[in-house]
N, C-alpha and C. Protein backbone atom coordinates (compact mmCIF):
# COMPACT_ATOMS: atom_id res chain seq x y z
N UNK A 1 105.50 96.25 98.74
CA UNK A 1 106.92 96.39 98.97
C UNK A 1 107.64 95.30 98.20
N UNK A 2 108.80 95.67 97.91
CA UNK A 2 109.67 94.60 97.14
C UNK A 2 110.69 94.13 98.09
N UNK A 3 111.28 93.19 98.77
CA UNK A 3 111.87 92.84 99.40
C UNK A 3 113.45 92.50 99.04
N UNK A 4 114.69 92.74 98.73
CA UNK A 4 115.50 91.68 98.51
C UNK A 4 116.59 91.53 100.02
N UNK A 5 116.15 89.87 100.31
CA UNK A 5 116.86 89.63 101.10
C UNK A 5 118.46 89.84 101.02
N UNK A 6 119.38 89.14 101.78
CA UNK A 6 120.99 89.03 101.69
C UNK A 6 121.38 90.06 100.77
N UNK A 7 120.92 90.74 101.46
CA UNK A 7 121.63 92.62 101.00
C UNK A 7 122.80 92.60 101.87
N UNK A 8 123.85 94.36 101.59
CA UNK A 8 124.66 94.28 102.58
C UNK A 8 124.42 94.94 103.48
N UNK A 9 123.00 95.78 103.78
CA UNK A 9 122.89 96.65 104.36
C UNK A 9 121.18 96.72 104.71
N UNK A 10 120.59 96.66 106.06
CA UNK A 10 119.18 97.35 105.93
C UNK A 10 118.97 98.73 105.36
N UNK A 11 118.31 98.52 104.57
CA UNK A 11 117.76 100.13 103.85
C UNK A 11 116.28 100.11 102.97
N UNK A 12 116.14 101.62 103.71
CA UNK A 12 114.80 101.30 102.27
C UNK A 12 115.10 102.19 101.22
N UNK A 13 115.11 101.58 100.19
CA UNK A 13 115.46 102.57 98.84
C UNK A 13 114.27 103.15 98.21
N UNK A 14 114.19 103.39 96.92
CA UNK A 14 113.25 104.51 96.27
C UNK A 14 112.04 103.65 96.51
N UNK A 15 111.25 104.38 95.37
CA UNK A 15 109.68 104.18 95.04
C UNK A 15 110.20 103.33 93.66
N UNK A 16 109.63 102.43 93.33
CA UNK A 16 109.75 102.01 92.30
C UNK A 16 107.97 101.32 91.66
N UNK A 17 107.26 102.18 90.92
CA UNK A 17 105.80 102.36 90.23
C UNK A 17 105.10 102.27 91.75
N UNK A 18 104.50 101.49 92.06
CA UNK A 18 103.51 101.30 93.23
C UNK A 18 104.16 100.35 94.49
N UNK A 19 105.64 100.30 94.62
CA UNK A 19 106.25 99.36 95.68
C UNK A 19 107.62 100.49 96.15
N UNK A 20 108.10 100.15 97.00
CA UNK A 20 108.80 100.46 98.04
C UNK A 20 109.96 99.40 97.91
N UNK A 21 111.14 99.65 97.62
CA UNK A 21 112.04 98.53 97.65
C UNK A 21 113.03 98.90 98.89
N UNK A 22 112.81 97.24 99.30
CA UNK A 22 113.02 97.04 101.12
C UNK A 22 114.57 96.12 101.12
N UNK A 23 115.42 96.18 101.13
CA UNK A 23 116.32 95.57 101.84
C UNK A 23 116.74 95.14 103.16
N UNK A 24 117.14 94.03 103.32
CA UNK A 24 117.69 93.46 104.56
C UNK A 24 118.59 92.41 104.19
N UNK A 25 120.03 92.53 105.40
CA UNK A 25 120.93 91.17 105.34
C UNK A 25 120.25 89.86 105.57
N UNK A 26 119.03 89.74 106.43
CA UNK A 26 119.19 88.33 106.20
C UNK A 26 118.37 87.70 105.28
N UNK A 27 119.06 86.41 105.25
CA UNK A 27 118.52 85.17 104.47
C UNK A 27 117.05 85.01 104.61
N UNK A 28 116.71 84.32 103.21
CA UNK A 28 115.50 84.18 102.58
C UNK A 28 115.30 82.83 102.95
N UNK A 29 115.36 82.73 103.92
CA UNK A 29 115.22 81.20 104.72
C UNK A 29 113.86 80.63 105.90
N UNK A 30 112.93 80.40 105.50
CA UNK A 30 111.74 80.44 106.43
C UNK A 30 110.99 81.67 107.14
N UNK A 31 110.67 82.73 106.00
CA UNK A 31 110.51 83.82 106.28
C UNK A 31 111.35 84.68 107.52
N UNK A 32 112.61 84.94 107.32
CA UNK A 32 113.47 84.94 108.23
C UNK A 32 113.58 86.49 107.75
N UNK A 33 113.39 86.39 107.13
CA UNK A 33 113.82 87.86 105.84
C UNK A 33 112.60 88.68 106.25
N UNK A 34 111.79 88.14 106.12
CA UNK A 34 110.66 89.25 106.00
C UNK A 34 110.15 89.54 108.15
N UNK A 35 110.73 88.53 108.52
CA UNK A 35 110.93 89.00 110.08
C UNK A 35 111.69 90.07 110.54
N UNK A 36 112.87 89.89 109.55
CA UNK A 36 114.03 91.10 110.17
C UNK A 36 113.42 91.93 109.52
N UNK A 37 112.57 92.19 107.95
CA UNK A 37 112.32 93.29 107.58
C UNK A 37 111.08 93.54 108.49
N UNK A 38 110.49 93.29 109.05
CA UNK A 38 109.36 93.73 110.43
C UNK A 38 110.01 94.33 111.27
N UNK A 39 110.97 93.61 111.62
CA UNK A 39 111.79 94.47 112.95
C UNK A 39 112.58 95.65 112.26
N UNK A 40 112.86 96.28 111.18
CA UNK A 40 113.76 96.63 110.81
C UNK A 40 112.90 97.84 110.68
N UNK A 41 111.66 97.70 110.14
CA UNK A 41 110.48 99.29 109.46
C UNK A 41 110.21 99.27 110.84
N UNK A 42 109.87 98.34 112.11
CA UNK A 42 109.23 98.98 112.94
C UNK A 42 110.29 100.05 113.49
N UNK A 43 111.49 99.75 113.76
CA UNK A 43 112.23 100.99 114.09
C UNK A 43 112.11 102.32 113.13
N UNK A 44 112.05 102.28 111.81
CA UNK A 44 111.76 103.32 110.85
C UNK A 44 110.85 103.84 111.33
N UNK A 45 109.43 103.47 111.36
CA UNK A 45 108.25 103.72 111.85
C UNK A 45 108.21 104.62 112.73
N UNK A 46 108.98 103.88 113.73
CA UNK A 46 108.20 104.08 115.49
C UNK A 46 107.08 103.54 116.18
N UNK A 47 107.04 102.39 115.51
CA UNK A 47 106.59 101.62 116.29
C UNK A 47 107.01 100.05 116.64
N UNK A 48 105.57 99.62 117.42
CA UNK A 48 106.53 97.95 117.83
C UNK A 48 105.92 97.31 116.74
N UNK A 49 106.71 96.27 116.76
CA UNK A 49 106.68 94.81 115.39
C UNK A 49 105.12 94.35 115.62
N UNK A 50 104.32 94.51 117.07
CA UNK A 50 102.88 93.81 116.75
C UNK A 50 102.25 95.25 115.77
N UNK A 51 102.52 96.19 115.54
CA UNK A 51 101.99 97.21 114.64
C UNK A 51 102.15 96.82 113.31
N UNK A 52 103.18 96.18 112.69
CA UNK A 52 103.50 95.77 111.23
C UNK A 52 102.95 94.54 111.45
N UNK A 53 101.02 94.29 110.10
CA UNK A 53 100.78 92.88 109.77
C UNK A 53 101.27 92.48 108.59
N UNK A 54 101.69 91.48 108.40
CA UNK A 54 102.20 91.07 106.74
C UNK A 54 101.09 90.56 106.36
N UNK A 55 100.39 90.87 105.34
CA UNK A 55 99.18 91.25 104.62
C UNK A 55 99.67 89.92 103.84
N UNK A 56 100.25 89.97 103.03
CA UNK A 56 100.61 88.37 102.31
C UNK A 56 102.13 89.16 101.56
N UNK A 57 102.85 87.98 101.59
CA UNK A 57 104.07 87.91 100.99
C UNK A 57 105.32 87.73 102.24
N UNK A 58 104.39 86.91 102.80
CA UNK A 58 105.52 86.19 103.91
C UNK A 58 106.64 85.51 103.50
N UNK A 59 106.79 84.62 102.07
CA UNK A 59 107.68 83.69 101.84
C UNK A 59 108.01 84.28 100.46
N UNK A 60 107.52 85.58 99.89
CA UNK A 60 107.83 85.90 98.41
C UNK A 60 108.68 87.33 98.67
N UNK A 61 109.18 87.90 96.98
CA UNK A 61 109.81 89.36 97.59
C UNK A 61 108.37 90.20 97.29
N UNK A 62 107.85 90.09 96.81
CA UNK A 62 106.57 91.07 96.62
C UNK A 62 105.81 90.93 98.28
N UNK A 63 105.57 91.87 98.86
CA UNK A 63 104.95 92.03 99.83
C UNK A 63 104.02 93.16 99.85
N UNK A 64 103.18 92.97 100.89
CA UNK A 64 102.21 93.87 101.38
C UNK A 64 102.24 93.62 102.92
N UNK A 65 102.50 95.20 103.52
CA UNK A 65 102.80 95.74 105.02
C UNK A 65 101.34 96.42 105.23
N UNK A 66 100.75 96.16 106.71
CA UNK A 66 100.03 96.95 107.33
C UNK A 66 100.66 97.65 108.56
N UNK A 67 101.19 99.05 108.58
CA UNK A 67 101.76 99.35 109.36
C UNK A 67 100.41 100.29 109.66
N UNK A 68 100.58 99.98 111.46
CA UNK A 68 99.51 100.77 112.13
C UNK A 68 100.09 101.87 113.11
N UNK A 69 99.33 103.35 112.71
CA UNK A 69 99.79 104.72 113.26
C UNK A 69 101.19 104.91 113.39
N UNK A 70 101.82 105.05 112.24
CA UNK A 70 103.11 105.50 112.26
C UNK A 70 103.46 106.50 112.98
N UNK A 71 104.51 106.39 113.67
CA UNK A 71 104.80 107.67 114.52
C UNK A 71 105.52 108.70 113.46
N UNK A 72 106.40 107.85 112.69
CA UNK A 72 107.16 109.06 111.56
C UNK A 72 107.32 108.06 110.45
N UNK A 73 107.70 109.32 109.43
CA UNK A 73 107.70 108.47 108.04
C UNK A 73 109.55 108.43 108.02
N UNK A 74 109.51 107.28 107.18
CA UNK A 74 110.94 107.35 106.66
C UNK A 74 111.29 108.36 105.60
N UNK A 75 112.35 109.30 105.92
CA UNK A 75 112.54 110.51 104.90
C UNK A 75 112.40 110.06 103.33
N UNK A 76 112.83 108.99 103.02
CA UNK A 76 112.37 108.66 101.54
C UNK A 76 110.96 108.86 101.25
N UNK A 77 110.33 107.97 101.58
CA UNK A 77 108.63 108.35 101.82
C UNK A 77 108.09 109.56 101.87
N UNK A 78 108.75 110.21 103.05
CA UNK A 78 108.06 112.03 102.82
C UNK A 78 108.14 112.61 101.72
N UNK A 79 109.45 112.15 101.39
CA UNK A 79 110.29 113.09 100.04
C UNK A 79 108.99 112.50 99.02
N UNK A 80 109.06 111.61 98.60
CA UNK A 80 108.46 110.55 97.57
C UNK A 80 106.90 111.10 97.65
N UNK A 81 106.14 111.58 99.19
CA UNK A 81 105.02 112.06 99.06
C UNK A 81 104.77 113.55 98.77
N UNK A 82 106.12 114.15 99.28
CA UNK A 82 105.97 115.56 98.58
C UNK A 82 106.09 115.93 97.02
N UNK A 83 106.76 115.12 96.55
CA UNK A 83 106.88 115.02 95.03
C UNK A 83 106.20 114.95 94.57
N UNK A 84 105.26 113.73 94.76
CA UNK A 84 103.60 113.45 94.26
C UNK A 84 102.98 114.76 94.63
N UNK A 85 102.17 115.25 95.81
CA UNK A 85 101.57 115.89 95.64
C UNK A 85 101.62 117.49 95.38
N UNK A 86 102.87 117.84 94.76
CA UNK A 86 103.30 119.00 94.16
C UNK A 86 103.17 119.03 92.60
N UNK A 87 103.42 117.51 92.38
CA UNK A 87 103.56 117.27 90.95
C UNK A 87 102.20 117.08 90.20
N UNK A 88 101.26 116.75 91.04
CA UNK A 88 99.89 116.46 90.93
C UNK A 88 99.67 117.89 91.34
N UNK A 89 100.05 119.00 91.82
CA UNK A 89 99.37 120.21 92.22
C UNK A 89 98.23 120.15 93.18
N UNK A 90 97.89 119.06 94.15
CA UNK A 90 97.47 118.87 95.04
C UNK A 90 97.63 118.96 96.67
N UNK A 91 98.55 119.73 96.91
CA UNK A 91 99.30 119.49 98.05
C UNK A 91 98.49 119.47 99.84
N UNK A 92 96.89 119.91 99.20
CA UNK A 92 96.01 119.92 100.21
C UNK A 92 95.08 119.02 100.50
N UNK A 93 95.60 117.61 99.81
CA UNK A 93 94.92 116.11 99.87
C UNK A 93 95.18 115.54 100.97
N UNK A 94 94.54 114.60 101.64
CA UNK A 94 94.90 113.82 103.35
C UNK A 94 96.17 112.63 102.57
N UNK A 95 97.03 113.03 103.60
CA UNK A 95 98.46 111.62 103.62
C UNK A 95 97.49 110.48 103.55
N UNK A 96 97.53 109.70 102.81
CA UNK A 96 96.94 108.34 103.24
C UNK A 96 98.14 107.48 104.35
N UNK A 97 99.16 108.14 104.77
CA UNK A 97 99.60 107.48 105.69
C UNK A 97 99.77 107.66 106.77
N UNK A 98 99.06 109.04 106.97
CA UNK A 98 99.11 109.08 108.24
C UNK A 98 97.63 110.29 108.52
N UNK A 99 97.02 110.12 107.36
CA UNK A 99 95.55 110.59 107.85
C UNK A 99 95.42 111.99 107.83
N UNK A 100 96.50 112.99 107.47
CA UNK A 100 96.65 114.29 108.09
C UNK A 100 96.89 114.95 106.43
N UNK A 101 96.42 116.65 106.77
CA UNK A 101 96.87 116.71 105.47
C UNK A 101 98.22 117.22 105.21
């Protein structure tokens, strides 16, 4: 995930090559940023904040999320996975995000 803090708005925007660009208002101040962005996907998700581990990129914008058993995807994401696997002509491959095909 790409992070940029002191946005004006929580959002998650496109796919950009192999990252997810993550926004949140707050400050890039003692991983403060990448807290609200925990609390912010776990509502996306559906799940609670002990479900999102930060894999590393606690204090950087490049991150890596372990989000565990998503209840739902964020509509960008679906969209972003239906694209892929139509475009690849695969559409009967398992979600790697949620295990199903």
């Amino acid at each position: 995930m790409l992070g940029k803090p002191s946005a004006k708005s929580d959002a998650i925007g496109q796919v950009s090559g192999n990252q997810l660009n993550i926004s949140v208002t707050e400050a890039p101040v003692a991983g403060r940023a990448t807290d609200h962005m925990v609390r912010f996907l776990s509502a996306q998700f559906g799940v609670s904040t002990d479900d999102i581990e930060v894999v590393f990129g606690r204090f950087n914008v490049n991150k890596q999320l372990r989000i565990r058993s998503p209840r739902h995807l964020p509509p960008v994401i679906s969209e972003y996975l239906s694209r892929e696997a139509s475009s690849a002509g695969r559409s009967d491959e398992v979600n790697p995000l949620t295990d199903e095909a």
